[in-house]
Every structure is written in structure tokens, then in C-alpha cells.
PDB file of N, CA and C in Angstrom:
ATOM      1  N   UNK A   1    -148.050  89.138   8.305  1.00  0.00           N
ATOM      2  CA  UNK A   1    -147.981  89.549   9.695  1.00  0.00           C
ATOM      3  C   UNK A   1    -146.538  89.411  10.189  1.00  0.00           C
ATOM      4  N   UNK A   2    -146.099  90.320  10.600  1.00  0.00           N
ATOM      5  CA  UNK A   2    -144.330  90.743  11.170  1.00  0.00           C
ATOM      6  C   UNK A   2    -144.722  89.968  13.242  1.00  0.00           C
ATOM      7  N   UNK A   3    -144.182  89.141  13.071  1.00  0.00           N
ATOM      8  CA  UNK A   3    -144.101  88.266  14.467  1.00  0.00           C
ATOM      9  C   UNK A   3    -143.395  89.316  15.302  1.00  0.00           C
ATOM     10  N   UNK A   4    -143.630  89.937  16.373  1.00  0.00           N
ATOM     11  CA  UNK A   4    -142.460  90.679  17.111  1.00  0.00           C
ATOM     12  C   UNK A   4    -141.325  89.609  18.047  1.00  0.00           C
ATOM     13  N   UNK A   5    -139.893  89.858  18.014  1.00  0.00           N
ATOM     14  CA  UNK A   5    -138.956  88.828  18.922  1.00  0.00           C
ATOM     15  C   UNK A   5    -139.081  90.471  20.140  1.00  0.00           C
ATOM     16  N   UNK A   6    -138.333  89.710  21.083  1.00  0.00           N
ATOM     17  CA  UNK A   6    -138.078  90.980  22.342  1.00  0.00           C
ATOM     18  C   UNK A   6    -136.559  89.860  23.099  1.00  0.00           C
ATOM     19  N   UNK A   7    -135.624  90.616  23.508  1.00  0.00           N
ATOM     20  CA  UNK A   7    -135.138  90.575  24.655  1.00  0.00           C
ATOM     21  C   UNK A   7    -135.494  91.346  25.753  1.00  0.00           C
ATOM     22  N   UNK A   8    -135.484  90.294  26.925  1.00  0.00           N
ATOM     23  CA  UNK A   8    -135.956  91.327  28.457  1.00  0.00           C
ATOM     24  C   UNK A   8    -135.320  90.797  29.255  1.00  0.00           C
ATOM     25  N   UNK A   9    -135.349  91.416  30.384  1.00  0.00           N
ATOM     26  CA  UNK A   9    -134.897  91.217  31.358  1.00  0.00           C
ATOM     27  C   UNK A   9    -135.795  91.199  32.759  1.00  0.00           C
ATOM     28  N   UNK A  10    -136.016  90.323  33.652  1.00  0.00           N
ATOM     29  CA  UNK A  10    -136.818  90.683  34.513  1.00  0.00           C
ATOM     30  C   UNK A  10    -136.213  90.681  36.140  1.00  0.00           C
ATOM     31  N   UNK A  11    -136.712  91.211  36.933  1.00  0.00           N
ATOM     32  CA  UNK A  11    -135.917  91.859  37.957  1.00  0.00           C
ATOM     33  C   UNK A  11    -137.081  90.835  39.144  1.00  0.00           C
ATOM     34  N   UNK A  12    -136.253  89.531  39.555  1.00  0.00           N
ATOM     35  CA  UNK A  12    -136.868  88.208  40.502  1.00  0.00           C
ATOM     36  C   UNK A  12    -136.741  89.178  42.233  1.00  0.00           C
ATOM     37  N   UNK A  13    -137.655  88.754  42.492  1.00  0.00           N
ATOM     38  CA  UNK A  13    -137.842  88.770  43.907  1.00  0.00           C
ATOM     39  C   UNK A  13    -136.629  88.647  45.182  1.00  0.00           C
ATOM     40  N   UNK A  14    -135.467  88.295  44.759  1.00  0.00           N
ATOM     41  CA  UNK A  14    -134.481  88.581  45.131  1.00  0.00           C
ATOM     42  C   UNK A  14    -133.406  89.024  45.275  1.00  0.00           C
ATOM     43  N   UNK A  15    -133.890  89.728  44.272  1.00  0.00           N
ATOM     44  CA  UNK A  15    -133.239  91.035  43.754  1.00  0.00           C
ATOM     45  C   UNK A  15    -131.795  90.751  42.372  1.00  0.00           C
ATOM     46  N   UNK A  16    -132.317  89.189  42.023  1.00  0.00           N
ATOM     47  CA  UNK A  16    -131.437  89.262  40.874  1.00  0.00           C
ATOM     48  C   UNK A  16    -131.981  89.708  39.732  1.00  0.00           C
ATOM     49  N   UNK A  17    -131.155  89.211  38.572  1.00  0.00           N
ATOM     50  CA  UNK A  17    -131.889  89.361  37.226  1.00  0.00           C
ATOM     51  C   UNK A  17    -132.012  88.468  36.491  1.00  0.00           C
ATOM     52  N   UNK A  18    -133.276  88.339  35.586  1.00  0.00           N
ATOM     53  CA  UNK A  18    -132.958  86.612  34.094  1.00  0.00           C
ATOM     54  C   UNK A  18    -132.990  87.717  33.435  1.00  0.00           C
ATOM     55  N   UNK A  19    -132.697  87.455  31.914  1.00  0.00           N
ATOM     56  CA  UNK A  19    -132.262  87.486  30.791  1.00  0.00           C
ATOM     57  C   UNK A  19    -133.048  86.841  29.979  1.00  0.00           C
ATOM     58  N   UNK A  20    -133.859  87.040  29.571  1.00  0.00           N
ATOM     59  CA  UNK A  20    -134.425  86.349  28.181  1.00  0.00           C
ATOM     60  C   UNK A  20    -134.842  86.696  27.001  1.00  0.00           C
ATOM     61  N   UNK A  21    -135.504  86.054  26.283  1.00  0.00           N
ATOM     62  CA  UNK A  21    -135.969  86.464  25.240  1.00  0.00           C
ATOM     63  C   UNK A  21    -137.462  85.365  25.040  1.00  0.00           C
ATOM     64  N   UNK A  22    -137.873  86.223  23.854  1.00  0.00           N
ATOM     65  CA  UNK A  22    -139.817  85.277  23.186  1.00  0.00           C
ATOM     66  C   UNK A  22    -139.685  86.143  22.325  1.00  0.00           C
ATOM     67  N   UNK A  23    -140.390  85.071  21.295  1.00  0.00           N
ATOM     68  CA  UNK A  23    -141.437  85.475  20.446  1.00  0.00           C
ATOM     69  C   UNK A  23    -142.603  84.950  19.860  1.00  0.00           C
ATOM     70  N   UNK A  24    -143.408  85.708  19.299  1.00  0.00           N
ATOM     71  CA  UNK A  24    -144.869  85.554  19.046  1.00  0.00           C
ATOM     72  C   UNK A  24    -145.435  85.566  19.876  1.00  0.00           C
ATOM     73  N   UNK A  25    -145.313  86.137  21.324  1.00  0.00           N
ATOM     74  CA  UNK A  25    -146.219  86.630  22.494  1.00  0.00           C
ATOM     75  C   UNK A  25    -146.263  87.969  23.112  1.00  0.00           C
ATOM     76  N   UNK A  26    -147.143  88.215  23.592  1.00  0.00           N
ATOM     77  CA  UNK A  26    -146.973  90.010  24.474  1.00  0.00           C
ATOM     78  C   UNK A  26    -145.553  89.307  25.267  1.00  0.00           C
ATOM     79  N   UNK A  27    -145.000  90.711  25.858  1.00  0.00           N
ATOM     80  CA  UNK A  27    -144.528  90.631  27.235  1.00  0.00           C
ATOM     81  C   UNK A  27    -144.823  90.623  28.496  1.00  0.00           C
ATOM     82  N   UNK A  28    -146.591  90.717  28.266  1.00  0.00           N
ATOM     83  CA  UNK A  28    -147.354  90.939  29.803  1.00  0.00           C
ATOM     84  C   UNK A  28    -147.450  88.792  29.944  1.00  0.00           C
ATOM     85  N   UNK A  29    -148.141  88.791  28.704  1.00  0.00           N
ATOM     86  CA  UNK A  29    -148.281  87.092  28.585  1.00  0.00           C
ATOM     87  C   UNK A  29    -146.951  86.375  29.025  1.00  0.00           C
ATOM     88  N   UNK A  30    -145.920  86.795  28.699  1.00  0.00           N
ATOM     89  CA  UNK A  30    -144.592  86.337  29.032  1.00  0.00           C
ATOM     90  C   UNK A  30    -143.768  86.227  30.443  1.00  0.00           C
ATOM     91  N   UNK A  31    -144.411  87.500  31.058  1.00  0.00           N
ATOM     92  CA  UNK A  31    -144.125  87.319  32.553  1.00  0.00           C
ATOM     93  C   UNK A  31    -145.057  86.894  33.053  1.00  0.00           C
ATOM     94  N   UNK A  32    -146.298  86.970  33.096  1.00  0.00           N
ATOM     95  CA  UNK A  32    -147.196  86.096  33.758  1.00  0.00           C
ATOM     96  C   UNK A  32    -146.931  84.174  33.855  1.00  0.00           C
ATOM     97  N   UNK A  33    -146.318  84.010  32.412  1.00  0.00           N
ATOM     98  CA  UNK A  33    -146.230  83.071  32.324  1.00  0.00           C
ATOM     99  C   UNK A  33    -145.288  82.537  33.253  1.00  0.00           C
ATOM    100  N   UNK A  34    -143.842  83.268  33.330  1.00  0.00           N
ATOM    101  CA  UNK A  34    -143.079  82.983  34.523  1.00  0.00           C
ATOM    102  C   UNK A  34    -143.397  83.632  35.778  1.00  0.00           C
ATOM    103  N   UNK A  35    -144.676  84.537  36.118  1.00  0.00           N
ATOM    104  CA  UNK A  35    -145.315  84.270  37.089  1.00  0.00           C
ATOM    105  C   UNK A  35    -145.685  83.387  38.200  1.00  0.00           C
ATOM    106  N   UNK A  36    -146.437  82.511  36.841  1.00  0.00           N
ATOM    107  CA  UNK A  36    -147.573  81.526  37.404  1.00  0.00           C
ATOM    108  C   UNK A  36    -146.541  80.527  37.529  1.00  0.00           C
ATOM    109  N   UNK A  37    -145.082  80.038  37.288  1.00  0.00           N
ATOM    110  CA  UNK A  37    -144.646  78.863  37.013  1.00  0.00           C
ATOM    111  C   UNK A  37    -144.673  78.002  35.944  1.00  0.00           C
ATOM    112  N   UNK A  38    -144.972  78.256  34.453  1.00  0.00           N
ATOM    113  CA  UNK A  38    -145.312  77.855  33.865  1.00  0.00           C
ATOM    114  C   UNK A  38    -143.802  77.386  33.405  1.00  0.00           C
ATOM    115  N   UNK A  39    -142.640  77.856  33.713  1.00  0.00           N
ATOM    116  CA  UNK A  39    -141.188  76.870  33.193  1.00  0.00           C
ATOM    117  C   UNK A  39    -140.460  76.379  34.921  1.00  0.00           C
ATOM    118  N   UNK A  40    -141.276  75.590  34.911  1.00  0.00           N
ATOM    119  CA  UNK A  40    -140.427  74.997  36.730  1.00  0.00           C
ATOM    120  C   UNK A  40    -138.844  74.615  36.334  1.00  0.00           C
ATOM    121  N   UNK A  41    -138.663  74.524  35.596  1.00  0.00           N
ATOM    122  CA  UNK A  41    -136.805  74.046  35.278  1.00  0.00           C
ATOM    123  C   UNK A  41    -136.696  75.850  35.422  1.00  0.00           C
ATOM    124  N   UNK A  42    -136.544  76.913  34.682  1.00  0.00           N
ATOM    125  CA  UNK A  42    -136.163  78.317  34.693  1.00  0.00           C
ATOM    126  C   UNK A  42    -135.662  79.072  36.175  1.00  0.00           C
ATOM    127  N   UNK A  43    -134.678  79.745  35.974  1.00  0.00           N
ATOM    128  CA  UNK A  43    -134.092  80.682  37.082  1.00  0.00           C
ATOM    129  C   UNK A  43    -135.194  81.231  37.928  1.00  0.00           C
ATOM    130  N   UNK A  44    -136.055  81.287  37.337  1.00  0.00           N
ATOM    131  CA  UNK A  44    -137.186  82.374  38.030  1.00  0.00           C
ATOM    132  C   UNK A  44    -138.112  81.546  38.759  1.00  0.00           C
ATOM    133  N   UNK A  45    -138.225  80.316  38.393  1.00  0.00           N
ATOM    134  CA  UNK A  45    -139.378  79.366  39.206  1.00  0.00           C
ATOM    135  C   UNK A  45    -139.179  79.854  40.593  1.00  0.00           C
ATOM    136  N   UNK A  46    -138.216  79.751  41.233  1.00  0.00           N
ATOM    137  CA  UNK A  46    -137.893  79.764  42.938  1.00  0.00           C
ATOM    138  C   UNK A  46    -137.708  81.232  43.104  1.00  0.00           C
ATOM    139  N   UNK A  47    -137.636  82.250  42.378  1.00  0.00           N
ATOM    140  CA  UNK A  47    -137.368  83.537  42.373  1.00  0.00           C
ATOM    141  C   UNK A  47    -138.923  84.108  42.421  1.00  0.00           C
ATOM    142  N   UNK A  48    -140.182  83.897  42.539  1.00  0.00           N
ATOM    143  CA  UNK A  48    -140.943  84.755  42.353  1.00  0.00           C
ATOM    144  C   UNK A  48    -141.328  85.341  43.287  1.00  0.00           C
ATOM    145  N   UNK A  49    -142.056  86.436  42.980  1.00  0.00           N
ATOM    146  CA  UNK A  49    -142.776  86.541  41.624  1.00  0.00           C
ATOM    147  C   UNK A  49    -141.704  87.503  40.462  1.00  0.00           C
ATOM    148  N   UNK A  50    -142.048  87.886  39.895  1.00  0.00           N
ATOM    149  CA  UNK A  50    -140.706  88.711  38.815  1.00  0.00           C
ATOM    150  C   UNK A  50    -141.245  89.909  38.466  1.00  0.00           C
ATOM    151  N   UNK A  51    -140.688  90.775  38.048  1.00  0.00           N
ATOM    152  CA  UNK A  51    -141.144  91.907  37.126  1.00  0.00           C
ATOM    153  C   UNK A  51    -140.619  92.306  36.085  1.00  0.00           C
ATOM    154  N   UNK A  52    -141.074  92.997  35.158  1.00  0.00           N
ATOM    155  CA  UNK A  52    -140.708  93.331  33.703  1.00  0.00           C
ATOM    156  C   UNK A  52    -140.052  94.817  34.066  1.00  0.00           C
ATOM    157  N   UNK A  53    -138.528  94.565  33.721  1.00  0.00           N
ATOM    158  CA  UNK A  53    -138.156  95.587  33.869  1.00  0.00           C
ATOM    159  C   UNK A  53    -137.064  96.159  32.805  1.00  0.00           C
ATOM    160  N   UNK A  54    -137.074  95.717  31.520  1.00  0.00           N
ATOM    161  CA  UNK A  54    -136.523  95.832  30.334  1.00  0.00           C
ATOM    162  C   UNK A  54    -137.082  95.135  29.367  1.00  0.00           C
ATOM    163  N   UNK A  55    -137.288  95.458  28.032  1.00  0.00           N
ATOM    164  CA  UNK A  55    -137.492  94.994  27.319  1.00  0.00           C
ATOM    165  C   UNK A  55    -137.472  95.357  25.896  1.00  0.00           C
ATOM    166  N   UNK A  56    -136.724  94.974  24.602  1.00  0.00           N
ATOM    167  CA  UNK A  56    -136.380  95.784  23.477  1.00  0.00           C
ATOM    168  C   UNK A  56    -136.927  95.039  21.977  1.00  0.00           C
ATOM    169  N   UNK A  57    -137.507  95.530  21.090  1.00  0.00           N
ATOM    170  CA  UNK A  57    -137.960  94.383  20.431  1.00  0.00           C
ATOM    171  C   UNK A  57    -137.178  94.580  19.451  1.00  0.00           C
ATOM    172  N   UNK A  58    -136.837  93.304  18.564  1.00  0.00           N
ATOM    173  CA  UNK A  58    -135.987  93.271  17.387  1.00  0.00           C
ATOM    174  C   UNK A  58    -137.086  92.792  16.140  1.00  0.00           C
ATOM    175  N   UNK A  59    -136.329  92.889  15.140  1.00  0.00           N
ATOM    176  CA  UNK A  59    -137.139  92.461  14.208  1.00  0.00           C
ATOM    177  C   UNK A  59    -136.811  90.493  13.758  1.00  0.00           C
ATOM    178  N   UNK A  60    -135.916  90.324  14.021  1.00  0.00           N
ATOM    179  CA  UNK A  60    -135.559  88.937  13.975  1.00  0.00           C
ATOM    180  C   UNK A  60    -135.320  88.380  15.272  1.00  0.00           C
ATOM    181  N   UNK A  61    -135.241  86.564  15.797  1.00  0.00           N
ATOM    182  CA  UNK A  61    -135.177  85.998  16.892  1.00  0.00           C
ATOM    183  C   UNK A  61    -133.328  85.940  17.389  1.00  0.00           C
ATOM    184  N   UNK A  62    -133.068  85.574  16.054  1.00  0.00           N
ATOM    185  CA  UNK A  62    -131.376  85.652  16.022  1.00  0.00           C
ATOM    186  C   UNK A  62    -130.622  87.178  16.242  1.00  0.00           C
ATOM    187  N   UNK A  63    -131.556  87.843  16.074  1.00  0.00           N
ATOM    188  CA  UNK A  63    -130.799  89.518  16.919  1.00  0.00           C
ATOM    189  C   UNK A  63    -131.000  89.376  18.245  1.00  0.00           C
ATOM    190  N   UNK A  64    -132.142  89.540  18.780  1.00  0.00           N
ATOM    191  CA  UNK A  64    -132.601  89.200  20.230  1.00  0.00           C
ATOM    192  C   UNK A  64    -131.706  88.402  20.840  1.00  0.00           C
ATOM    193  N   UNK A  65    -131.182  87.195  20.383  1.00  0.00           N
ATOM    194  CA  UNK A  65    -130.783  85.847  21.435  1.00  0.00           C
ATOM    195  C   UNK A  65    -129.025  86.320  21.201  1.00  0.00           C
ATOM    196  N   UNK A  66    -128.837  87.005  20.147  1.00  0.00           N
ATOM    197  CA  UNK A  66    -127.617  87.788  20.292  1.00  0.00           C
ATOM    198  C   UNK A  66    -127.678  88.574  21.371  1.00  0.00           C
ATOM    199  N   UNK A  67    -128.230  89.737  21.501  1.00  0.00           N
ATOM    200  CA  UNK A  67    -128.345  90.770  22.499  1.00  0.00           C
ATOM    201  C   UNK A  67    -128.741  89.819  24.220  1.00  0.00           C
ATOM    202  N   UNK A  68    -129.645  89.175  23.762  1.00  0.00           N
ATOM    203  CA  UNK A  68    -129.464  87.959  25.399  1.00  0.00           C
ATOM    204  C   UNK A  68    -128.174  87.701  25.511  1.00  0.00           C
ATOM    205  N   UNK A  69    -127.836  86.976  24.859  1.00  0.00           N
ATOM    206  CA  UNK A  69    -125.884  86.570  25.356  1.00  0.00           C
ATOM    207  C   UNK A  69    -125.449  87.851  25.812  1.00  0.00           C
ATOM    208  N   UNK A  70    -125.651  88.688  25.125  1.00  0.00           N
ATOM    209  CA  UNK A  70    -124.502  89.840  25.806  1.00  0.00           C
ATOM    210  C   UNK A  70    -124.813  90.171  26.772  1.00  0.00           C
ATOM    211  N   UNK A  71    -126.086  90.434  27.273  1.00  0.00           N
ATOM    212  CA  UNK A  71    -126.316  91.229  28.417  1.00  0.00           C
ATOM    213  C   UNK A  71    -126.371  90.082  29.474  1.00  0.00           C
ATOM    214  N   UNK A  72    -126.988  89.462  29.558  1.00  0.00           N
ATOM    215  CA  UNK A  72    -126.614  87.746  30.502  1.00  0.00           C
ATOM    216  C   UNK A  72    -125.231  88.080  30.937  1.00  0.00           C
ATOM    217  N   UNK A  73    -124.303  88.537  29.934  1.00  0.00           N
ATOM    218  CA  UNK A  73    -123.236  88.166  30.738  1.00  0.00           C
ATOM    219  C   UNK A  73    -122.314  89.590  31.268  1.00  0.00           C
ATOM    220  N   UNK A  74    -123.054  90.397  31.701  1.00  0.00           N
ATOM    221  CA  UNK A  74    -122.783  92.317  32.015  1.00  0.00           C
ATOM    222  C   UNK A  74    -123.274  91.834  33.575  1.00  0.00           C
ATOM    223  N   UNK A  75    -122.388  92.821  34.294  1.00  0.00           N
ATOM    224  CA  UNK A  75    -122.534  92.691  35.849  1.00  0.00           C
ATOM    225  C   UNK A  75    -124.081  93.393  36.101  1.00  0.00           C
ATOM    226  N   UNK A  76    -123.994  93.209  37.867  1.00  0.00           N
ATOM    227  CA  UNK A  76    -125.726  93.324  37.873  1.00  0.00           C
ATOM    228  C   UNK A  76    -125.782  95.218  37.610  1.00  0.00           C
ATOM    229  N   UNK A  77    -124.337  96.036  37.978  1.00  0.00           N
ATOM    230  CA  UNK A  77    -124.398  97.116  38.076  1.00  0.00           C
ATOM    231  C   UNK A  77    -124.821  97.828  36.422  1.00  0.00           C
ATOM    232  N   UNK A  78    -124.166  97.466  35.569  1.00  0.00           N
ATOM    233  CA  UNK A  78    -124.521  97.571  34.094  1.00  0.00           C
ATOM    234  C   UNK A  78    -125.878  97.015  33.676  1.00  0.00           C
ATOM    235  N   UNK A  79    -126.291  95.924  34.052  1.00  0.00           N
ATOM    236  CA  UNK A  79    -127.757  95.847  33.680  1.00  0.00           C
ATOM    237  C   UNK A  79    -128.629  97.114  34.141  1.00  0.00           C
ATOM    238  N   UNK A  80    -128.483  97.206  35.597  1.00  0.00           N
ATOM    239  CA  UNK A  80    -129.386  98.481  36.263  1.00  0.00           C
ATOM    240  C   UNK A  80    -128.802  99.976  35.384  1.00  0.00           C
ATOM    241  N   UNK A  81    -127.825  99.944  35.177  1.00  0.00           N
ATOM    242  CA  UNK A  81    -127.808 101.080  33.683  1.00  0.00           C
ATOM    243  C   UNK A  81    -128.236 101.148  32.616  1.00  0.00           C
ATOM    244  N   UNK A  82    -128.312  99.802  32.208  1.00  0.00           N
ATOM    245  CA  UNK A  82    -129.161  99.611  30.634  1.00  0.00           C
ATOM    246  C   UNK A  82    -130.449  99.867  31.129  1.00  0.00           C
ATOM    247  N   UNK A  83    -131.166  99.433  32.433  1.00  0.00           N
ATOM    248  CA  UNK A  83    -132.479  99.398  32.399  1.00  0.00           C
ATOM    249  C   UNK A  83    -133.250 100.721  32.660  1.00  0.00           C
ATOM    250  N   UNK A  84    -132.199 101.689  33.612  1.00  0.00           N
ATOM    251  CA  UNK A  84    -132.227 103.069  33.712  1.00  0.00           C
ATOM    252  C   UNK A  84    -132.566 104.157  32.039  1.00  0.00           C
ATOM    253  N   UNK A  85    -131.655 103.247  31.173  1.00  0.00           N
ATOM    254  CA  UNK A  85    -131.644 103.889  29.970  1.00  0.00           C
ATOM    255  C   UNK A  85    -130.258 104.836  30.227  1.00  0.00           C
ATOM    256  N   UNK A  86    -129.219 104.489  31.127  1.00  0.00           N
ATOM    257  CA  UNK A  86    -128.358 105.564  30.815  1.00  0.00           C
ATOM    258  C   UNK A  86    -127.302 104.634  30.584  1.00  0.00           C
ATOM    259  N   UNK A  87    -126.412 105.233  28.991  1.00  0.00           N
ATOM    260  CA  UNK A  87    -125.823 104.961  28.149  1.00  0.00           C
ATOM    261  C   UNK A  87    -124.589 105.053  28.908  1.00  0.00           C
ATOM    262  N   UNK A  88    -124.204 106.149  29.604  1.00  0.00           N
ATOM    263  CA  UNK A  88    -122.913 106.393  29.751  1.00  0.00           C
ATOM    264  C   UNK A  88    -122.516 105.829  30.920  1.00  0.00           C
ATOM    265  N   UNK A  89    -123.545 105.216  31.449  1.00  0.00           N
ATOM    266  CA  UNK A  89    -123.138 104.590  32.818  1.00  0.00           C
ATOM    267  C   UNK A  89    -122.904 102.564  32.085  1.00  0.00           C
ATOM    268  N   UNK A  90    -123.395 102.535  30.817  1.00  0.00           N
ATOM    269  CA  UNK A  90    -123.481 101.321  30.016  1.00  0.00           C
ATOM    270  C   UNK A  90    -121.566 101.250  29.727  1.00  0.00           C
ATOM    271  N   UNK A  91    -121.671 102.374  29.076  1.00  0.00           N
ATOM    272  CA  UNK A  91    -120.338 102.237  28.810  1.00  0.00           C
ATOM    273  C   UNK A  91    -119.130 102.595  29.855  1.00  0.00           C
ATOM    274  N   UNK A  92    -119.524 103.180  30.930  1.00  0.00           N
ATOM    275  CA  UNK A  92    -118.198 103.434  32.411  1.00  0.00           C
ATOM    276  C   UNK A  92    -118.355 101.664  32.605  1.00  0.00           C
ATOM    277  N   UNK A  93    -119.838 100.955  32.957  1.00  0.00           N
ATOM    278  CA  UNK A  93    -119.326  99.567  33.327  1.00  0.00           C
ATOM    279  C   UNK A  93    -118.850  98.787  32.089  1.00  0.00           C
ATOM    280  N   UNK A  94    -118.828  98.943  31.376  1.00  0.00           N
ATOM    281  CA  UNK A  94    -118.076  98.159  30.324  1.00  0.00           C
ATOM    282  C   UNK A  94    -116.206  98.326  30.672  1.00  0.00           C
ATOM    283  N   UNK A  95    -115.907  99.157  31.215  1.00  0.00           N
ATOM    284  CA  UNK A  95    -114.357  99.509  31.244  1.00  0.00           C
ATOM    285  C   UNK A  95    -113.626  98.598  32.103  1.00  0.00           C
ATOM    286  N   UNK A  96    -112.792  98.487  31.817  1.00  0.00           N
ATOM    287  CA  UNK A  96    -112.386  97.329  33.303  1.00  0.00           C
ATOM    288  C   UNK A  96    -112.255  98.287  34.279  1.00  0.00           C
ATOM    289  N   UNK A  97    -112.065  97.602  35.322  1.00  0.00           N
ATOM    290  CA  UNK A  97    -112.241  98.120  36.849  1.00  0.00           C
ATOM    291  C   UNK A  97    -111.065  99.173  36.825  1.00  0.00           C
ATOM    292  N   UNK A  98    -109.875  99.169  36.584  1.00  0.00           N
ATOM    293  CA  UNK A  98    -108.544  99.545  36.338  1.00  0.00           C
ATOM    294  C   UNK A  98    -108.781 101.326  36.034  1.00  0.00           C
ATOM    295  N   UNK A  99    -109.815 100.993  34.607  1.00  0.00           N
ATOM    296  CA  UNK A  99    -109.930 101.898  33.595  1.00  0.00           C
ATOM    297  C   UNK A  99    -110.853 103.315  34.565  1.00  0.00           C
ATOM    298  N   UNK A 100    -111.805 102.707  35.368  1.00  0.00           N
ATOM    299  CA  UNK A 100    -112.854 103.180  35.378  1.00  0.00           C
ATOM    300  C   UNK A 100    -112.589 104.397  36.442  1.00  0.00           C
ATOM    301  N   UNK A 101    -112.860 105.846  36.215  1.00  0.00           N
ATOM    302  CA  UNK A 101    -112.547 106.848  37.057  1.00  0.00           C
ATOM    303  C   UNK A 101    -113.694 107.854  37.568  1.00  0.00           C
ATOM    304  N   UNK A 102    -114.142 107.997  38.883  1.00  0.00           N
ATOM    305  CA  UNK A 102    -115.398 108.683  38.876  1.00  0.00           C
ATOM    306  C   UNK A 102    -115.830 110.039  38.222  1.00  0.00           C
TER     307      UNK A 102
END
């Protein structure tokens, strides 16, 4: 049996974002779980409720928690591009500010 890993991202009630990752669970089980409160230390405890609004599955945990670091650390405008699915707006926010031309 192939365990699925996922990085996601979920979009908190105040309009920020977490970053995470699981595995060996759905992703419905996974936000419910930070739903209900089930990690009171986590970003999202005081943020709820949350929604699933990205999510990519890898085949290993160590790809996933790679791809978490990176995107954790992409402004909120580039996340809402990755989550859109548009690439080219992934890569205009990647440019420095300098670079970037409408």
C-alpha cells in the first residue's frame, strides 16, 4: 500500500494562510482536524474555522516538507497564484519588486 504525503495550504478565517503538510490521512480528515482544534499550539487554532484551498500530493514526505518550506516562505500575493493555478503570475511574483513590469 503507497501511503499518500500532500502539501496544502489552507486559507484561516482571517484571511491569512498555513502551510502544511500530512500523511497517511485524507485532506478532508486533515482540515477537519484543524477545524475542530485538534492542534491548540498550530497557527490555525485562533484562526478558525479554515478551508482547503491547495493541495498537491507527492509520493514521498521529504518532497512535500520540501515544497512546505518553499511556499511558507512566498508572499501572500504568490500563494493566491499558486492556488489560482496560474504559473505565470507564480513566476512575475518570484521577480524582485525592481524586476517586475506589468
Amino acid at each position: 500500500m503507497i501511503l499518500a504525503c500532500f502539501v496544502y495550504i489552507l486559507r484561516c478565517a482571517d484571511g491569512t494562510y498555513y502551510t502544511g503538510t500530512c500523511r497517511d490521512t485524507s485532506m478532508d480528515r486533515r482540515v477537519a482536524e484543524h477545524n475542530s482544534g485538534h492542534y491548540p499550539n498550530a497557527y490555525t487554532f485562533k484562526r478558525r474555522p479554515v478551508a482547503l484551498v491547495f493541495a498537491e500530493e507527492f509520493a514521498n514526505i521529504t518532497d512535500a516538507i520540501a515544497a512546505e518550506r518553499r511556499i511558507k516562505d512566498w508572499s501572500q500575493a504568490k500563494k493566491e497564484a499558486l492556488i489560482r493555478g496560474d504559473w505565470k503570475g507564480v513566476q512575475w511574483w518570484a521577480k524582485r519588486p525592481t524586476a517586475r513590469k506589468p
